[in-house]
N, C-alpha and C. Protein backbone atom coordinates (compact mmCIF):
# COMPACT_ATOMS: atom_id res chain seq x y z
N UNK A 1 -5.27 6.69 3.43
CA UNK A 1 -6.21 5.68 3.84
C UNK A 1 -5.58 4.29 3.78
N UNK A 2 -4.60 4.10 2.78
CA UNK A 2 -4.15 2.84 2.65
C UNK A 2 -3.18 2.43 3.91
N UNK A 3 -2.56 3.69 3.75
CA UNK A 3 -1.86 3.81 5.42
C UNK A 3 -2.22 2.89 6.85
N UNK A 4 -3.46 3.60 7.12
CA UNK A 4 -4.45 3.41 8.33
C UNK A 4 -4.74 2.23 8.41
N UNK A 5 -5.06 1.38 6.58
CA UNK A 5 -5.46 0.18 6.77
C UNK A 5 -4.62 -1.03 7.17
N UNK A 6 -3.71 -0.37 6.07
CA UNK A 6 -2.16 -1.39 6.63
C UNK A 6 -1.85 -1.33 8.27
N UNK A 7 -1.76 -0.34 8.63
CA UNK A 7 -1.31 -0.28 10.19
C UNK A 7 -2.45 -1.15 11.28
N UNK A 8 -3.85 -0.89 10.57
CA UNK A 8 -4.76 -1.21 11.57
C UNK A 8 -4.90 -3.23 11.22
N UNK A 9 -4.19 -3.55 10.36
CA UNK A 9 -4.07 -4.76 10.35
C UNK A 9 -3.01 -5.87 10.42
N UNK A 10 -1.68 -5.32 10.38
CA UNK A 10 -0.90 -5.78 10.34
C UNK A 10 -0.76 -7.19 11.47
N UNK A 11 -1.84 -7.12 12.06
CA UNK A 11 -1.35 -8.98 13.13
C UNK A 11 -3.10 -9.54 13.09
N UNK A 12 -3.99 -8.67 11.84
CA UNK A 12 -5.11 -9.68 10.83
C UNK A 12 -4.72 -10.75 10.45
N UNK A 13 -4.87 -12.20 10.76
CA UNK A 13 -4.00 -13.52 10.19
C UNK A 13 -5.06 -13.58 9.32
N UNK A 14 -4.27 -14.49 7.90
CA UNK A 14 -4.74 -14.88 7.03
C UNK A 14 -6.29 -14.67 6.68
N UNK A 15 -6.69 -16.25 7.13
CA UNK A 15 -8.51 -16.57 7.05
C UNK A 15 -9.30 -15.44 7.19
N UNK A 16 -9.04 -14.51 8.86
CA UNK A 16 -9.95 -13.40 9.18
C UNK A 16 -9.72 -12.44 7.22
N UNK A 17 -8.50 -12.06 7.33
CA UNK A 17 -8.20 -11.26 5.79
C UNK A 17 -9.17 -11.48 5.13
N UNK A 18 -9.51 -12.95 4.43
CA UNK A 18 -10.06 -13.37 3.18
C UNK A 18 -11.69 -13.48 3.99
N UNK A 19 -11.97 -13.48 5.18
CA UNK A 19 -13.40 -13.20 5.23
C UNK A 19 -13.71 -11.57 5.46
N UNK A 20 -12.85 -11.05 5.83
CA UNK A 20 -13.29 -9.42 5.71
C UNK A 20 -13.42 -9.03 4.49
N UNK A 21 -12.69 -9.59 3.46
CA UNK A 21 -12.18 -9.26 2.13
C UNK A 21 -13.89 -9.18 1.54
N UNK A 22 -13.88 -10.97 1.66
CA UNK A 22 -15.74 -11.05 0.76
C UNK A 22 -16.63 -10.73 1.57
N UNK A 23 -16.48 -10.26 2.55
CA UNK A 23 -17.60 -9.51 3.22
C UNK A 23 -17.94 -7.91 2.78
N UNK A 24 -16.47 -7.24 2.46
CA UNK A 24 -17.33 -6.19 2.01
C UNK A 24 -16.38 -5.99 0.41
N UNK A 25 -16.17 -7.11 -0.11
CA UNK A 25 -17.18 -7.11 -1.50
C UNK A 25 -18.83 -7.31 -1.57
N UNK A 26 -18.99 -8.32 -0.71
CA UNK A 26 -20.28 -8.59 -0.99
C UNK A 26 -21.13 -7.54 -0.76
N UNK A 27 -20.63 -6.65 0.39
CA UNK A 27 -21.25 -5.31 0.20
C UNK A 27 -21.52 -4.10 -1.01
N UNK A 28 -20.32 -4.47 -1.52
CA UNK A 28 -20.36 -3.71 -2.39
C UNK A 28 -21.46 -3.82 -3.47
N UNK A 29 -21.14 -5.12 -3.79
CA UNK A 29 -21.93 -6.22 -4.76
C UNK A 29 -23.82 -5.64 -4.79
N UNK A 30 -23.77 -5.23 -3.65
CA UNK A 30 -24.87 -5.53 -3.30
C UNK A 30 -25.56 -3.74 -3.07
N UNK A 31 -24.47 -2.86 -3.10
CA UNK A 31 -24.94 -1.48 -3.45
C UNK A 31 -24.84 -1.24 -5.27
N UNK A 32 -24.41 -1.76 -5.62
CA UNK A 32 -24.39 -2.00 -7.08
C UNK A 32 -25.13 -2.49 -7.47
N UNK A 33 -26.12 -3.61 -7.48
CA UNK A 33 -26.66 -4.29 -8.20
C UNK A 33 -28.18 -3.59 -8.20
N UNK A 34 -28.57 -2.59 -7.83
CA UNK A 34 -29.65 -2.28 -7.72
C UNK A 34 -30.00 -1.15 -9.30
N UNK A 35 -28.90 -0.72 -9.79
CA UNK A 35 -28.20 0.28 -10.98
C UNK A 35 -28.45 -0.39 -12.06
N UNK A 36 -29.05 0.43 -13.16
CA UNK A 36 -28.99 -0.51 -14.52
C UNK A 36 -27.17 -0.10 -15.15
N UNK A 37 -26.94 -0.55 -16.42
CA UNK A 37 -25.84 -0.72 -16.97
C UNK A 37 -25.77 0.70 -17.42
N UNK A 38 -26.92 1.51 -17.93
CA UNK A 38 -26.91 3.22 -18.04
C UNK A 38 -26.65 3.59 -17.10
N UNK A 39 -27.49 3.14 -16.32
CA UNK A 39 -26.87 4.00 -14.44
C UNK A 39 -25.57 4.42 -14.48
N UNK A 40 -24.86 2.68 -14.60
CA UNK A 40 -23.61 2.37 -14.18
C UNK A 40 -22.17 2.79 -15.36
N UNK A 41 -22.62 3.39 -16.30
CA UNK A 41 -21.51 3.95 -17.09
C UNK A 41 -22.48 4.64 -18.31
N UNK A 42 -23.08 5.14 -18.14
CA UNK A 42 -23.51 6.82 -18.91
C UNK A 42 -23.16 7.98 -17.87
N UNK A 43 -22.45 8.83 -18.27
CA UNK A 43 -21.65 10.05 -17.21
C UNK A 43 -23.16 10.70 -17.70
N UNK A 44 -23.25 11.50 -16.39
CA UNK A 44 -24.19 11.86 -16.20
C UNK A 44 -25.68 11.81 -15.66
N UNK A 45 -25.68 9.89 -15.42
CA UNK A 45 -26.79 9.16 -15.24
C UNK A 45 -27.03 9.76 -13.84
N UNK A 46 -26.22 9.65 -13.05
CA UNK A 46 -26.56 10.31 -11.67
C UNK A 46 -25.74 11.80 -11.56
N UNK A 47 -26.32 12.40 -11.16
CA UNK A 47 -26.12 13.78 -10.87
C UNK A 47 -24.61 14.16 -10.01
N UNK A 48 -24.57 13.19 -8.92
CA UNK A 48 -23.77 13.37 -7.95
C UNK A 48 -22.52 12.87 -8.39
N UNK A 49 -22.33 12.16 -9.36
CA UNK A 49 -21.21 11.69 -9.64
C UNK A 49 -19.88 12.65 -10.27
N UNK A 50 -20.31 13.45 -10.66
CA UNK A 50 -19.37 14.61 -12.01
C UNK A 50 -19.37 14.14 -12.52
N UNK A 51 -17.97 14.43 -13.32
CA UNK A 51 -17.67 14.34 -14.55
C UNK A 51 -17.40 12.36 -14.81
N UNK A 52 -17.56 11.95 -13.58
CA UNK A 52 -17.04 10.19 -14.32
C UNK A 52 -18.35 9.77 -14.27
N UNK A 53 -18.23 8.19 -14.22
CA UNK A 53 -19.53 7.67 -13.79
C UNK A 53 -19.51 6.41 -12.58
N UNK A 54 -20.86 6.10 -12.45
CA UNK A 54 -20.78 5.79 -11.01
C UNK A 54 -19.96 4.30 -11.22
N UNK A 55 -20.32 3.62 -12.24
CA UNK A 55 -19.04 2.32 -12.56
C UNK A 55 -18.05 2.67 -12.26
N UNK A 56 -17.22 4.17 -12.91
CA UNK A 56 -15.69 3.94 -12.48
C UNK A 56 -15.46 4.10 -10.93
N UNK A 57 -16.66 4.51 -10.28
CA UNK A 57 -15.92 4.43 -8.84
C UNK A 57 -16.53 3.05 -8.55
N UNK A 58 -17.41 2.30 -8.93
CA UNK A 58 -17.68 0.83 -8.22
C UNK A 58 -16.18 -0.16 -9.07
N UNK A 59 -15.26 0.41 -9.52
CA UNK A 59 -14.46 -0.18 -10.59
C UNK A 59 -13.19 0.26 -9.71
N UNK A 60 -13.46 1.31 -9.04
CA UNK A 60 -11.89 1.65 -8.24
C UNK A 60 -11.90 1.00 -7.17
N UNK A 61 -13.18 1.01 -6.58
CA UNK A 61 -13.32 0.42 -5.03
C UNK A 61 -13.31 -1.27 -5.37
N UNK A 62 -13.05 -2.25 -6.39
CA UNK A 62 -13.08 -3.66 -6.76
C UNK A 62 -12.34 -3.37 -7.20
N UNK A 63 -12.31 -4.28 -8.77
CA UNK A 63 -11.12 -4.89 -8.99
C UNK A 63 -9.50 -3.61 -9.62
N UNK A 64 -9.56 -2.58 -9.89
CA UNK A 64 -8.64 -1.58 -9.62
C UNK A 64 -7.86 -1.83 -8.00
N UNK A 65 -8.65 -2.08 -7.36
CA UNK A 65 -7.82 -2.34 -5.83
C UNK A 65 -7.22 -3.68 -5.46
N UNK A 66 -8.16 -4.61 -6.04
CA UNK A 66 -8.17 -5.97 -5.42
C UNK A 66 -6.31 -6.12 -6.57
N UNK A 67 -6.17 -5.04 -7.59
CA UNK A 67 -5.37 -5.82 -8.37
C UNK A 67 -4.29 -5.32 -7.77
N UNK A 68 -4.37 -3.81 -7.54
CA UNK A 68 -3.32 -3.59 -6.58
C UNK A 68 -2.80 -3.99 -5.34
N UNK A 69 -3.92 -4.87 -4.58
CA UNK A 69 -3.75 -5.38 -3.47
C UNK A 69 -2.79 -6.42 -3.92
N UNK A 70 -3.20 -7.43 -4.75
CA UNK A 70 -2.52 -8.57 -5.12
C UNK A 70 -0.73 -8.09 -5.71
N UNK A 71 -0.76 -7.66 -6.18
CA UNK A 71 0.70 -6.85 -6.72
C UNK A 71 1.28 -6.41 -5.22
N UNK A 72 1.06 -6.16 -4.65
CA UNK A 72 1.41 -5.64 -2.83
C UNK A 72 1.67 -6.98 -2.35
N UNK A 73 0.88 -8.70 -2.59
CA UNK A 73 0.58 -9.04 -1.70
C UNK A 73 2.22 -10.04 -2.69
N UNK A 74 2.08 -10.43 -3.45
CA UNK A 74 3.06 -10.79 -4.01
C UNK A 74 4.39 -10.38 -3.51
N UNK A 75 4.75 -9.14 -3.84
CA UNK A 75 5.61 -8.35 -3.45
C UNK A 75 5.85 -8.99 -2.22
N UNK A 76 5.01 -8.93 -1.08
CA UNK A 76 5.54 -9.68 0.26
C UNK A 76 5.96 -10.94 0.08
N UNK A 77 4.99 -11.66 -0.75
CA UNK A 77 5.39 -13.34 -0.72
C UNK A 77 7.07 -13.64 -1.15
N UNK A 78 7.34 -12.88 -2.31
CA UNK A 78 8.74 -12.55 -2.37
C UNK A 78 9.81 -12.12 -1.40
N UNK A 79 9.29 -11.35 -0.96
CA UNK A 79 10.54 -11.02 0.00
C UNK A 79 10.53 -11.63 1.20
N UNK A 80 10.10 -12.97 1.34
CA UNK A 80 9.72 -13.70 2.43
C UNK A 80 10.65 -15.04 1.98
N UNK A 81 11.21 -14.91 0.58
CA UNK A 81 11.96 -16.25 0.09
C UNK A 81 13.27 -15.69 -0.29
């Protein structure tokens, strides 16, 4: 998937990036916030989740990614000097 995304953006300039970016955080933001804090990290609170809980996937899809993104994005800024 990371694949697809990289390829399907590679001539995305800057600005568009950082408004797609908080656009679907804010999505995210906003399928989350409806969850209490049990919801969101007692395993088990929702059924569908298994064995984790539904935080660690609202935790992979944010900042788990955003950190890896940044570590990626670095990486370029470097090899650009």
């Amino acid at each position: 998937m990371n694949q697809l995304f990289w390829e399907k953006h590679q001539q995305t300039e800057y600005a568009k990036a950082l408004t797609l970016l908080e656009e679907s955080h804010n999505k995210v933001m906003q399928l989350m916030e409806p969850f209490s804090n049990d919801e969101l990290f007692q395993k088990g609170a929702v059924s569908w989740s298994g064995g984790t809980t539904l935080g660690s996937y609202f935790i992979s899809t944010t900042s788990s990614h955003y950190d890896w993104a940044i570590k990626k994005l670095k990486k370029h800024q470097k090899s650009l000097t």
